[in-house]
N, C-alpha and C. Protein backbone atom coordinates (compact mmCIF):
# COMPACT_ATOMS: atom_id res chain seq x y z
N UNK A 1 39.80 8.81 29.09
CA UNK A 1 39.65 8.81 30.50
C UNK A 1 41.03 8.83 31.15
N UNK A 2 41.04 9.45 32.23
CA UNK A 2 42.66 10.08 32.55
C UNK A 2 42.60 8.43 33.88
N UNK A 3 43.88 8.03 34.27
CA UNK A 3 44.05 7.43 35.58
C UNK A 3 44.31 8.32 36.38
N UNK A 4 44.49 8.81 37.64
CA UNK A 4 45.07 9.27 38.65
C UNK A 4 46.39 8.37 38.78
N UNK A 5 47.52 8.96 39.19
CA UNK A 5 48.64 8.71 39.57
C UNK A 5 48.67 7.97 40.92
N UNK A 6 48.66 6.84 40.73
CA UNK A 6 49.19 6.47 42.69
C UNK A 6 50.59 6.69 42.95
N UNK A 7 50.68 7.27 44.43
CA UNK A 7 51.87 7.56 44.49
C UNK A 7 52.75 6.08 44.94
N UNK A 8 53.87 6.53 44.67
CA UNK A 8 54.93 5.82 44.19
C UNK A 8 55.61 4.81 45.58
N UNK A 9 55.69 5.81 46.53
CA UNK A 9 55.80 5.26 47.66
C UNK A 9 54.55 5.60 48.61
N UNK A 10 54.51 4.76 49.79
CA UNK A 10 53.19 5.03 50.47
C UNK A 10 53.44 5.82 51.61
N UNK A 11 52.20 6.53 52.45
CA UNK A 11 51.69 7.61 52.90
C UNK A 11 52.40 6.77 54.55
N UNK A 12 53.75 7.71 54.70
CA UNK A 12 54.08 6.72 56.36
C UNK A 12 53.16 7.71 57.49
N UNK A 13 52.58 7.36 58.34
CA UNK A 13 52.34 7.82 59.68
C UNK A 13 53.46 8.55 60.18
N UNK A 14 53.27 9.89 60.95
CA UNK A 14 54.09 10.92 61.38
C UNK A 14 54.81 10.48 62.74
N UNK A 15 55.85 10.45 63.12
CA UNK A 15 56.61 9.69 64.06
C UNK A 15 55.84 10.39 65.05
N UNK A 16 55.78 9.39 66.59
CA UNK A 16 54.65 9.35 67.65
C UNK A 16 55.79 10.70 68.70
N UNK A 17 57.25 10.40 68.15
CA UNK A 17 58.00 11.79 68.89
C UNK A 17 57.77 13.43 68.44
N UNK A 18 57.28 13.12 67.28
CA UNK A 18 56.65 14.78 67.01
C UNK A 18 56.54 15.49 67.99
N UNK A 19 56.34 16.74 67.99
CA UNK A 19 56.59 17.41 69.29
C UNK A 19 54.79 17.99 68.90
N UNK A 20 54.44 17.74 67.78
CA UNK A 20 53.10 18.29 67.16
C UNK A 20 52.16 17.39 67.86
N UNK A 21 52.48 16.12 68.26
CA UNK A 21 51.99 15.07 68.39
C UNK A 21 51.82 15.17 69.90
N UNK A 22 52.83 14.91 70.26
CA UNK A 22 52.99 15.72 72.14
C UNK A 22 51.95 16.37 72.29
N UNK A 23 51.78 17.47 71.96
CA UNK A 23 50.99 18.58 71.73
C UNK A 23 49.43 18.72 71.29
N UNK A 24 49.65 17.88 70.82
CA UNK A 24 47.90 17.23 70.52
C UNK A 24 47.06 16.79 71.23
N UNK A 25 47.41 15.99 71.43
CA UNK A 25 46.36 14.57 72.63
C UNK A 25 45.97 15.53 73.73
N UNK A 26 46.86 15.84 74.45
CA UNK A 26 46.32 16.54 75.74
C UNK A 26 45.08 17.72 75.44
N UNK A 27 45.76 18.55 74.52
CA UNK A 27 45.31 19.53 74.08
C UNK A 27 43.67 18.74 73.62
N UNK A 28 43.24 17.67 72.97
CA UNK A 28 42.21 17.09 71.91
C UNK A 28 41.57 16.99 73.33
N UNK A 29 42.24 16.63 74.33
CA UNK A 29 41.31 15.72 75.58
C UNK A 29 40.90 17.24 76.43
N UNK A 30 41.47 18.39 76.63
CA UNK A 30 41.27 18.88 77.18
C UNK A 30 39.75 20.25 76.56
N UNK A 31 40.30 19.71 75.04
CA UNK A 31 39.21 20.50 74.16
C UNK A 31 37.34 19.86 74.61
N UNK A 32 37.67 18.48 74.35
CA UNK A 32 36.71 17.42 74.55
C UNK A 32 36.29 17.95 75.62
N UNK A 33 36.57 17.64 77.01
CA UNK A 33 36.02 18.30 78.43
C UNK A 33 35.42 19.97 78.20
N UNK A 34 36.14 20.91 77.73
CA UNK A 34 35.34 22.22 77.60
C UNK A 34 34.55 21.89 76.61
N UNK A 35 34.30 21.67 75.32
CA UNK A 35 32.99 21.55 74.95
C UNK A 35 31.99 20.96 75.88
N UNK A 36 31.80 20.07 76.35
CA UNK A 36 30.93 18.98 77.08
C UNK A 36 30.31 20.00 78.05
N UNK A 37 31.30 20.52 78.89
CA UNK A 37 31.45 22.02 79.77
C UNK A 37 30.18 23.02 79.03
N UNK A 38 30.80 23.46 78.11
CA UNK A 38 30.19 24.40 77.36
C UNK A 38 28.67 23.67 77.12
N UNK A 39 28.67 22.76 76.68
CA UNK A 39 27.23 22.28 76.74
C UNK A 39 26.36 22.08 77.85
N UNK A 40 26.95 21.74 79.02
CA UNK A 40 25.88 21.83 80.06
C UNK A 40 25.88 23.07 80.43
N UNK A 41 26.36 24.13 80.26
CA UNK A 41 26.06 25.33 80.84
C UNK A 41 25.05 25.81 79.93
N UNK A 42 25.26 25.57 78.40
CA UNK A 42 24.27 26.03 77.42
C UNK A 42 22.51 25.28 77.54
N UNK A 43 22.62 24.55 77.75
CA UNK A 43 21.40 23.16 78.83
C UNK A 43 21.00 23.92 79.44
N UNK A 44 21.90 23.99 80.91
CA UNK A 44 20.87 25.43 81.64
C UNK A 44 20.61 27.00 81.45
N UNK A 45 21.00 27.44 81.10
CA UNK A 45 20.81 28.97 80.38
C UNK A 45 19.47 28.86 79.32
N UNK A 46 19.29 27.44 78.97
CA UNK A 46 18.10 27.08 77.60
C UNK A 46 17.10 26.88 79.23
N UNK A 47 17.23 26.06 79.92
CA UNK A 47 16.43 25.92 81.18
C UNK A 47 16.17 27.10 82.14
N UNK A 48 17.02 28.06 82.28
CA UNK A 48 16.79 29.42 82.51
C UNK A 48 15.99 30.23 81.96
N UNK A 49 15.91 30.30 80.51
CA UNK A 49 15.13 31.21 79.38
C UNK A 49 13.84 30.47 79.52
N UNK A 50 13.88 29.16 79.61
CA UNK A 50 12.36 28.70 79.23
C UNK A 50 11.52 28.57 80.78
N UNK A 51 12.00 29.13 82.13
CA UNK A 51 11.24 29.09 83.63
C UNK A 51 11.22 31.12 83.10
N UNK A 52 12.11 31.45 82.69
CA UNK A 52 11.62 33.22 82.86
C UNK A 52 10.61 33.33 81.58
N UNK A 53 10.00 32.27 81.18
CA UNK A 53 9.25 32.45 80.13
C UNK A 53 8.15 32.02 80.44
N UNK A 54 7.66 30.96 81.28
CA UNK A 54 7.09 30.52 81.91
C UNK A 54 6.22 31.89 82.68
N UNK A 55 6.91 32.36 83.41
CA UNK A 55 7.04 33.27 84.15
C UNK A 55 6.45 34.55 83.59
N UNK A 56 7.08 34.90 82.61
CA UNK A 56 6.64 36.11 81.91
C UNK A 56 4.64 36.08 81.22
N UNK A 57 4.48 34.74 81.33
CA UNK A 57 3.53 34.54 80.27
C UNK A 57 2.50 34.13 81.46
N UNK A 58 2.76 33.92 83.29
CA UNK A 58 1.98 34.13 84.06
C UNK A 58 1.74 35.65 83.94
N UNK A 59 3.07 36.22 83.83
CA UNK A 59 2.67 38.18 83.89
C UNK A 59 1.43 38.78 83.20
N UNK A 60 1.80 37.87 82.13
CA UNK A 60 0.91 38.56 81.17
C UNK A 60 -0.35 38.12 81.11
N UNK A 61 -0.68 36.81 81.64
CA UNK A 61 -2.09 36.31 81.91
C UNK A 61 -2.73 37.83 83.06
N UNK A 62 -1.51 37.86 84.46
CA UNK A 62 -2.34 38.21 85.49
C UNK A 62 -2.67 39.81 84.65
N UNK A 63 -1.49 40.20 83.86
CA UNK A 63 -1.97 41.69 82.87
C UNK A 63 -3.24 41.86 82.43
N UNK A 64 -4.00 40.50 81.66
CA UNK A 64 -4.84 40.76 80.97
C UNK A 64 -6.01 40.74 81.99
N UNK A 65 -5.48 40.04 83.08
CA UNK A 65 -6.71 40.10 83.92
C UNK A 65 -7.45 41.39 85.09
N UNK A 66 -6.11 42.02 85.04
CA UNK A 66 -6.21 43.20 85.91
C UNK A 66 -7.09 43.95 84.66
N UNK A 67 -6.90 44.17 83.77
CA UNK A 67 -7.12 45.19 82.52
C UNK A 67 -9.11 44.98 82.48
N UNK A 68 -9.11 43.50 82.24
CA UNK A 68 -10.42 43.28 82.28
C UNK A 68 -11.13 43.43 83.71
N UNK A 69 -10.40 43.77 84.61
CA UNK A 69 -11.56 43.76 85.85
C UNK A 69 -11.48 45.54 85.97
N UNK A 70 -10.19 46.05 85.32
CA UNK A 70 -10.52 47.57 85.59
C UNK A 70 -11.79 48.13 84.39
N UNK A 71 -11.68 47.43 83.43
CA UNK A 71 -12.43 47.41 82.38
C UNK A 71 -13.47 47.48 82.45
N UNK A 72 -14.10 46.63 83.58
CA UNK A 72 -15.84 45.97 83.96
C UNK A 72 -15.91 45.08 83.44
N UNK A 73 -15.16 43.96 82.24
CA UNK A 73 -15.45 43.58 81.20
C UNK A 73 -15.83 41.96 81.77
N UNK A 74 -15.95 41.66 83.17
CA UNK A 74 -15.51 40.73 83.89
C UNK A 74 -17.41 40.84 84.69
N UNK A 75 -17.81 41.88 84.28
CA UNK A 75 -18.95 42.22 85.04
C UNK A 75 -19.05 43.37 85.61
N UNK A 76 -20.19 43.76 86.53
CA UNK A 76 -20.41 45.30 86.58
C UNK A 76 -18.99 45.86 87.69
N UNK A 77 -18.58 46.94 87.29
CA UNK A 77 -17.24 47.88 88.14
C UNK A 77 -17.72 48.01 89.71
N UNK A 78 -17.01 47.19 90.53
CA UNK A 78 -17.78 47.89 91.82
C UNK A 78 -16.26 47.77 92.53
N UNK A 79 -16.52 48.15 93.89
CA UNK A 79 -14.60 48.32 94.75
C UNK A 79 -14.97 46.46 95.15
N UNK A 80 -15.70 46.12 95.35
CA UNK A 80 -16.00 44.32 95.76
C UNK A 80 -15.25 43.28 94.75
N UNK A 81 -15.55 43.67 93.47
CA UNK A 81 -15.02 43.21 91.97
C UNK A 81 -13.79 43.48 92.21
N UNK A 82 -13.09 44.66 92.71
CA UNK A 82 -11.95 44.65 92.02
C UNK A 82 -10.91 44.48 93.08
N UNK A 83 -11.45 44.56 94.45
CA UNK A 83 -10.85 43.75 95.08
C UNK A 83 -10.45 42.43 95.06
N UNK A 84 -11.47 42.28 94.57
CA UNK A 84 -11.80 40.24 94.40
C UNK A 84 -10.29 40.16 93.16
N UNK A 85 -10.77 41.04 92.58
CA UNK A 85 -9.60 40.82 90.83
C UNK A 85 -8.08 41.15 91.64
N UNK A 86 -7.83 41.71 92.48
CA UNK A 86 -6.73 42.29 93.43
C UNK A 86 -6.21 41.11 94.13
N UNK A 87 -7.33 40.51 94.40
CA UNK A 87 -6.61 39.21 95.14
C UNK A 87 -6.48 38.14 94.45
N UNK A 88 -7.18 37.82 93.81
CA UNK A 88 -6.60 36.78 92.84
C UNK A 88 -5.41 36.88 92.00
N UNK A 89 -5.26 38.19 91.33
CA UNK A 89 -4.35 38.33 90.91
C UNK A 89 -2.71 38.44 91.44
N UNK A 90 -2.82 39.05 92.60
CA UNK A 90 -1.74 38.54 93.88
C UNK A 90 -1.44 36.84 94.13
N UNK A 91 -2.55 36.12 93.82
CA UNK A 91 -2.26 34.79 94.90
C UNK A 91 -1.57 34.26 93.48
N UNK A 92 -2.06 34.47 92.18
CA UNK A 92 -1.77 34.04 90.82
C UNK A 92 0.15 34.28 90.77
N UNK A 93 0.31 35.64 91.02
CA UNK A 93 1.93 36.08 91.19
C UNK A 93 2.67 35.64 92.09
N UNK A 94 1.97 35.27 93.50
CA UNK A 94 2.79 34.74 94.26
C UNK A 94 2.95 33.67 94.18
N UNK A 95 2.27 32.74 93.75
CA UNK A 95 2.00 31.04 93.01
C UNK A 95 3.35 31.57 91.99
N UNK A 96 2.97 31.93 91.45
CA UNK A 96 4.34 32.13 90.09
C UNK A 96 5.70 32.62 90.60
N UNK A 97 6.21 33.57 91.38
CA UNK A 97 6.98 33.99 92.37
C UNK A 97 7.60 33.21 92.90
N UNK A 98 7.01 32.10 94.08
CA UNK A 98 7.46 31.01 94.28
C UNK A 98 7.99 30.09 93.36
N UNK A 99 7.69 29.68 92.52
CA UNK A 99 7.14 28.45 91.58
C UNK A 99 9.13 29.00 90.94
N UNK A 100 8.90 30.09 90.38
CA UNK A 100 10.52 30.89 89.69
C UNK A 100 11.64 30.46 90.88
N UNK A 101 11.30 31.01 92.28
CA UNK A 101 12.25 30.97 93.05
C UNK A 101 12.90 29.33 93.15
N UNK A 102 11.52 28.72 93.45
CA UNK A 102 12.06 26.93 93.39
C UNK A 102 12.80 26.57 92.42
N UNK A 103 12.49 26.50 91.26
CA UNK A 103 13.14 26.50 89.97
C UNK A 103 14.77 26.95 89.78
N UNK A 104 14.62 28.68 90.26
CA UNK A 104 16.30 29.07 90.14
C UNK A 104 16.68 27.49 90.98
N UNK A 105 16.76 27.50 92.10
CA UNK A 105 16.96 26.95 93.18
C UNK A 105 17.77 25.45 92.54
N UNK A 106 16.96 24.50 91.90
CA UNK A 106 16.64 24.08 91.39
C UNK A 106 18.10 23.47 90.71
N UNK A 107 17.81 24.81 90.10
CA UNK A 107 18.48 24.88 88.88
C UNK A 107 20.28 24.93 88.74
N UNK A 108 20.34 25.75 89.85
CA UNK A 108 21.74 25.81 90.90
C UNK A 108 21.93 24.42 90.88
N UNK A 109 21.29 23.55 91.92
CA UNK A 109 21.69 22.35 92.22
C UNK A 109 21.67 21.22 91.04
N UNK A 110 21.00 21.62 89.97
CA UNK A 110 21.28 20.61 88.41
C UNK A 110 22.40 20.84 87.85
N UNK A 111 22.76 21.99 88.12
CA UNK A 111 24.15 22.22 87.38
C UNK A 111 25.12 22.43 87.86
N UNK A 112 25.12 22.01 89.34
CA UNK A 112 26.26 21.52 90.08
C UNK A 112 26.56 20.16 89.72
N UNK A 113 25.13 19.53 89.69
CA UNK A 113 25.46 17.76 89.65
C UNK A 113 25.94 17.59 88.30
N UNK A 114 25.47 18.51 87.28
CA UNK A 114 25.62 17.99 86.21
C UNK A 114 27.54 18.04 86.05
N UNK A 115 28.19 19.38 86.20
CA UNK A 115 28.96 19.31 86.49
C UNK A 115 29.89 18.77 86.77
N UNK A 116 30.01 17.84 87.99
CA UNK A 116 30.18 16.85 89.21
C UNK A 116 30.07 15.87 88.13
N UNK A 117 29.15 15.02 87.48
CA UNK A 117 29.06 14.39 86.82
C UNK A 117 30.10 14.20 85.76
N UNK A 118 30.45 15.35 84.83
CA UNK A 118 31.33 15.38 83.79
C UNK A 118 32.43 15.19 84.53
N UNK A 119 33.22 15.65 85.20
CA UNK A 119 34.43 16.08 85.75
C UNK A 119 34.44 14.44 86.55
C-alpha cells in the first residue's frame, strides 16, 4: 500500500494584494446580481409561454367547436345553429382576448417589481 506524500511545507493563502484578487470580488458580486437577473427574466418568459398556451388551447377548443357546428355534429345545420355557434364562439375569444391582455399587463408590472426587488 503506497502513502501519499504530504507536502513538506503548507498550502499559504494568496496575498489579499493580488491584483487577481482585486479583480475577483467585484467581478463574483457583479456575476451573482446578473445571474439572479437572468433568472427573473427566465421566470417570466416561462410565465409568458405558459398564458400564450393557455391561450392557444382556448383557440383550439373555440376550433373544434366551430368545426362541429359547421359539421351539424352539434345537431341539425340550420343559419339559427350557427349563428348561435358564431356567438358563442366570439364571447369564448373575447373572454380569452381579454383574459391574455390582463395577463401581458400583468406581467409587465411583475417584472418590474421583481426587478426593483433584486436591485
Amino acid at each position: 500500500m503506497n502513502k501519499s506524500k504530504q507536502p513538506e511545507t503548507p498550502l499559504q493563502p494568496a496575498s489579499t494584494d493580488s491584483p487577481y484578487l482585486w479583480w475577483y470580488q467585484p467581478w463574483g458580486e457583479a456575476i451573482d446580481s446578473t445571474v439572479k437577473l437572468q433568472g427573473i427574466w427566465l421566470e417570466t418568459c416561462n410565465d409568458i409561454a405558459r398564458h400564450e398556451l393557455e391561450f392557444l388551447s382556448t383557440m383550439a377548443t373555440s376550433c373544434n367547436k366551430l368545426t362541429n357546428c359547421m359539421l351539424g355534429l352539434g345537431g341539425q345545420l340550420t343559419l339559427a345553429s350557427m349563428a348561435s355557434c358564431y356567438h358563442d364562439i366570439g364571447n369564448d375569444m373575447a373572454e380569452a382576448t381579454l383574459k391574455r391582455t390582463r395577463m401581458v399587463t400583468e406581467l409587465s408590472d411583475d417584472f418590474i417589481e421583481r426587478i426593483w426587488s433584486e436591485i
